[in-house]
Protein backbone atom coordinates (compact mmCIF):
# COMPACT_ATOMS: atom_id res chain seq x y z
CA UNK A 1 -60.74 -41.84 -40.21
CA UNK A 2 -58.09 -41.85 -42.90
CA UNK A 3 -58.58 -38.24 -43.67
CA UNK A 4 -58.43 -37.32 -39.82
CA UNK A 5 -54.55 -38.98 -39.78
CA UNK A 6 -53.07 -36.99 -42.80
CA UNK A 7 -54.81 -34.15 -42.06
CA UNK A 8 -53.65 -34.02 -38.52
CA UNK A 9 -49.97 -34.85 -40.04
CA UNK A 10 -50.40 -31.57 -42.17
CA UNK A 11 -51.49 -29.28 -39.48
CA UNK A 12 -48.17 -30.85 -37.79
CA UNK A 13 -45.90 -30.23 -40.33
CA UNK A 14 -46.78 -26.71 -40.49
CA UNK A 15 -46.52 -25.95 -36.79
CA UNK A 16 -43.09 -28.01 -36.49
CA UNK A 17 -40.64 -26.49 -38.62
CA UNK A 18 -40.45 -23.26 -36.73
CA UNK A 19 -37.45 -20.58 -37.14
CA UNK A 20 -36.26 -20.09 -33.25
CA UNK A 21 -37.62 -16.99 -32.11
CA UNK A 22 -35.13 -14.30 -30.83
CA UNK A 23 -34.29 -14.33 -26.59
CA UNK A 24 -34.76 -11.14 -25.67
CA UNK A 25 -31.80 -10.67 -23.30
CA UNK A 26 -32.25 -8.94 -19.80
CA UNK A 27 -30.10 -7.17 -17.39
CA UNK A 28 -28.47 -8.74 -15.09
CA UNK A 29 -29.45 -7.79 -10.98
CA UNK A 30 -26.20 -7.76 -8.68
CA UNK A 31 -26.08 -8.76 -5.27
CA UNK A 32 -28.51 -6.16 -3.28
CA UNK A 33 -27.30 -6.95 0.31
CA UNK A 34 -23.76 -5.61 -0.60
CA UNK A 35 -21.97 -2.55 1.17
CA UNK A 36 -23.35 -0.46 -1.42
CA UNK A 37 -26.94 -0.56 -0.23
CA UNK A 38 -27.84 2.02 2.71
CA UNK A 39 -30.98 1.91 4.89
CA UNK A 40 -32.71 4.44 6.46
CA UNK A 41 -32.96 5.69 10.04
CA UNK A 42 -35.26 3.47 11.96
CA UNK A 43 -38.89 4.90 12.60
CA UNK A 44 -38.86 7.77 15.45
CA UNK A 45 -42.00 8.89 16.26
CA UNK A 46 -42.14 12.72 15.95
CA UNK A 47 -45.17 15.37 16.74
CA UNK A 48 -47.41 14.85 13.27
CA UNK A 49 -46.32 10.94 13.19
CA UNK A 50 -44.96 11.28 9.57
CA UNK A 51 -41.24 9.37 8.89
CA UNK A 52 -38.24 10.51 6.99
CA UNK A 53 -38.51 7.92 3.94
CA UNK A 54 -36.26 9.74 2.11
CA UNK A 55 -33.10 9.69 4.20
CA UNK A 56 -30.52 7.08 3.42
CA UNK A 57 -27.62 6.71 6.19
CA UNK A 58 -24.20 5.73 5.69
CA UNK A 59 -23.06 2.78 7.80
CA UNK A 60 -20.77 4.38 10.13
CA UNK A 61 -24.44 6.11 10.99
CA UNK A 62 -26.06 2.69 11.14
CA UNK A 63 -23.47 1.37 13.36
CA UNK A 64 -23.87 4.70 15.77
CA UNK A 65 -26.93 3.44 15.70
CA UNK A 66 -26.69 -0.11 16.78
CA UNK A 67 -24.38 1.07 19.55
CA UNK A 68 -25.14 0.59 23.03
CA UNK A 69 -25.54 3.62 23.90
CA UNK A 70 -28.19 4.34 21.53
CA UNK A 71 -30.43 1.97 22.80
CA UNK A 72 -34.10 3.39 23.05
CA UNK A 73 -36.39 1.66 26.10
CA UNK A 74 -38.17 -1.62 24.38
CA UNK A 75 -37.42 -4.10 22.24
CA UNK A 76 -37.77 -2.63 19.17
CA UNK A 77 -34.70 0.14 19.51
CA UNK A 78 -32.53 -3.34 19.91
CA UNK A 79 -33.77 -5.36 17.56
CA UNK A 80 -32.15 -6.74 14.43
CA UNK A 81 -32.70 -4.30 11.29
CA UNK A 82 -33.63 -6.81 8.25
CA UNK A 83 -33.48 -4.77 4.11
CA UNK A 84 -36.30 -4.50 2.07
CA UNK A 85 -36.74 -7.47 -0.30
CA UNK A 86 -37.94 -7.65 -3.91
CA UNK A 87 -35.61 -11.01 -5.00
CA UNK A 88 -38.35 -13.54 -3.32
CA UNK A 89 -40.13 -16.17 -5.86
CA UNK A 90 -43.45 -15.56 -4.80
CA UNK A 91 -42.72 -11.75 -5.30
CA UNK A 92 -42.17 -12.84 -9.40
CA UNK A 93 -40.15 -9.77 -9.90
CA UNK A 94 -39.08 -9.57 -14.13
CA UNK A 95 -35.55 -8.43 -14.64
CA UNK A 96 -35.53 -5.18 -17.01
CA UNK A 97 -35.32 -5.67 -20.58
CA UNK A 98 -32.19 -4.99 -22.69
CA UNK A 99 -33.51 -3.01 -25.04
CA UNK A 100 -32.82 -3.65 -28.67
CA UNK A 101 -31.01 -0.59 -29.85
CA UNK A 102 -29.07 -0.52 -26.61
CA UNK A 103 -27.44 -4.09 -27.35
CA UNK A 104 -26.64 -2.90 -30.98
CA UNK A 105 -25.12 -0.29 -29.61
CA UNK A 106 -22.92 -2.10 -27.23
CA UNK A 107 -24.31 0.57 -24.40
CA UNK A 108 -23.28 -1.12 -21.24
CA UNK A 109 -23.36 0.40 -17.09
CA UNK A 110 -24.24 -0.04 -13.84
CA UNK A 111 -27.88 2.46 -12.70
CA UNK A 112 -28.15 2.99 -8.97
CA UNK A 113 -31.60 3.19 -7.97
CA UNK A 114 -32.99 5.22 -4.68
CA UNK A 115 -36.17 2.81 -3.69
CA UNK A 116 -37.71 4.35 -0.79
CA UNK A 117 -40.23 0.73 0.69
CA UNK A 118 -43.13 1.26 2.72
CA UNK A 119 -44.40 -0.59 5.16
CA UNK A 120 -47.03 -3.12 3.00
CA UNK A 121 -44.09 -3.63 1.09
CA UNK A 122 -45.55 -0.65 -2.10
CA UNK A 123 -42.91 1.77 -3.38
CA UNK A 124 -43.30 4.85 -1.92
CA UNK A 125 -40.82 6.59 -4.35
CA UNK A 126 -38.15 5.57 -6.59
CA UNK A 127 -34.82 7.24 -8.23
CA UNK A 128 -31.93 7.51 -10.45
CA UNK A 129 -29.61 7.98 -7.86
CA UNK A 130 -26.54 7.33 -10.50
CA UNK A 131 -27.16 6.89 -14.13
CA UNK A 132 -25.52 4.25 -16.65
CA UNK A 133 -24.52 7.18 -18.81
CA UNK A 134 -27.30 5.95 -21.10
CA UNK A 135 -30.63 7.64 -20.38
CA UNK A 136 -32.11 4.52 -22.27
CA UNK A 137 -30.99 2.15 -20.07
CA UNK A 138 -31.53 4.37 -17.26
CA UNK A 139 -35.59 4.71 -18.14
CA UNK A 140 -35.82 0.86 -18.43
CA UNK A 141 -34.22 -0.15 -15.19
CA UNK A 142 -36.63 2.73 -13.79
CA UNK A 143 -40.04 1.62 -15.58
CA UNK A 144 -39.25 -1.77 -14.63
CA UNK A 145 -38.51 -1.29 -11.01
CA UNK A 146 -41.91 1.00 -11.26
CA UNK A 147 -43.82 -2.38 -10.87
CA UNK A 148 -42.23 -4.50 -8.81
CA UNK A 149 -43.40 -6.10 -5.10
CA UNK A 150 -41.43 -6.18 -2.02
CA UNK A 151 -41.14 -7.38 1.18
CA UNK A 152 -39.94 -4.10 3.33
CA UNK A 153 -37.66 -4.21 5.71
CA UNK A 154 -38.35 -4.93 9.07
CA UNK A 155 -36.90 -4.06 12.98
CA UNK A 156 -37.19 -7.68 14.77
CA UNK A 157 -40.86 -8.47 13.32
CA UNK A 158 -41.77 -4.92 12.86
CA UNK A 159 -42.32 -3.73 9.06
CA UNK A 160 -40.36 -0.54 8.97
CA UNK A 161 -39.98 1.89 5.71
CA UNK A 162 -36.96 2.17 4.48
CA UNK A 163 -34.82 3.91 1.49
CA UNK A 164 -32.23 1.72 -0.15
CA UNK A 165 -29.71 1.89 -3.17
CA UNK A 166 -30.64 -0.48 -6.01
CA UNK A 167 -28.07 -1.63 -8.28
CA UNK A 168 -29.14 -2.55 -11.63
CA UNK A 169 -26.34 -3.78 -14.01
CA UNK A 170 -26.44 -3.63 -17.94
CA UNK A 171 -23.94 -6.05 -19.18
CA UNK A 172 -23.58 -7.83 -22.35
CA UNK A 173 -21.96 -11.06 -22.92
């Protein structure tokens, strides 16, 4: 018993006196639901039932859209258009990595991403749409958006794919 005490003291001691380990620091996500993000057209069906994923609209195009007299027969031509979502807890979406040299470097910017959703929510393609002006930071915002989860958009209850602009800001502080 009085060898169990000290020796459980030592294996303390050595574990307790620990140098803090560096925080790697990680780039900051801005508000996705701003002006800047576009989405698509909603789903029309056409002969071979496949869907422009890749077409982002403008919002005077969104608006034409929303218009009265654009209404389709059924609910789903009027109902509200909800964006794709990858900011949900239970999604547990990392933030990209600031990568090492990058921060010694002071290299700073904003990447726009082109994230085209599909319906289950799985990336159907993704995008530099705008670069930082750092291909370094550029290829980490993209590898990291590679693997996240979302929750795609949806028309009323609908799941709808849709193409969006994701803004990925580099900042240091």
């Amino acid at each position: 018993m009085h060898v169990a005490l000290p020796l459980g003291l030592i294996l303390l001691a050595l574990n307790f006196p620990r140098k803090a380990e560096p925080v790697m620091m990680m780039a900051q996500i801005i508000d996705r639901e701003s002006v800047a993000i576009t989405p698509s057209v909603h789903v029309r069906p056409v002969k071979d039932k496949q869907v422009e994923k890749d077409k982002v609209v403008k919002d005077s195009e969104l608006a034409k859209e929303r218009s009265p007299e654009s209404k389709q027969d059924g609910a789903l031509a009027s109902a509200p258009v909800s964006m794709p979502n990858s900011e949900a807890s239970e999604l547990n979406n990392p933030k990209p990595p600031y990568p090492a040299i990058s921060r010694k470097l002071r290299e700073q910017g904003l990447v726009l991403l082109k994230a085209c959703i599909s319906t289950g929510g799985t990336l159907d393609s993704l995008e530099i749409r705008q670069g930082s002006g750092y291909p370094r930071l550029d290829q980490v915002a993209l590898q990291t958006v590679k693997q996240w989860k979302f929750i795609p958009a949806k028309k009323g209850s609908t799941p709808i794919p849709m193409c969006y602009e994701l803004p990925i800001k580099f900042t240091l502080e």
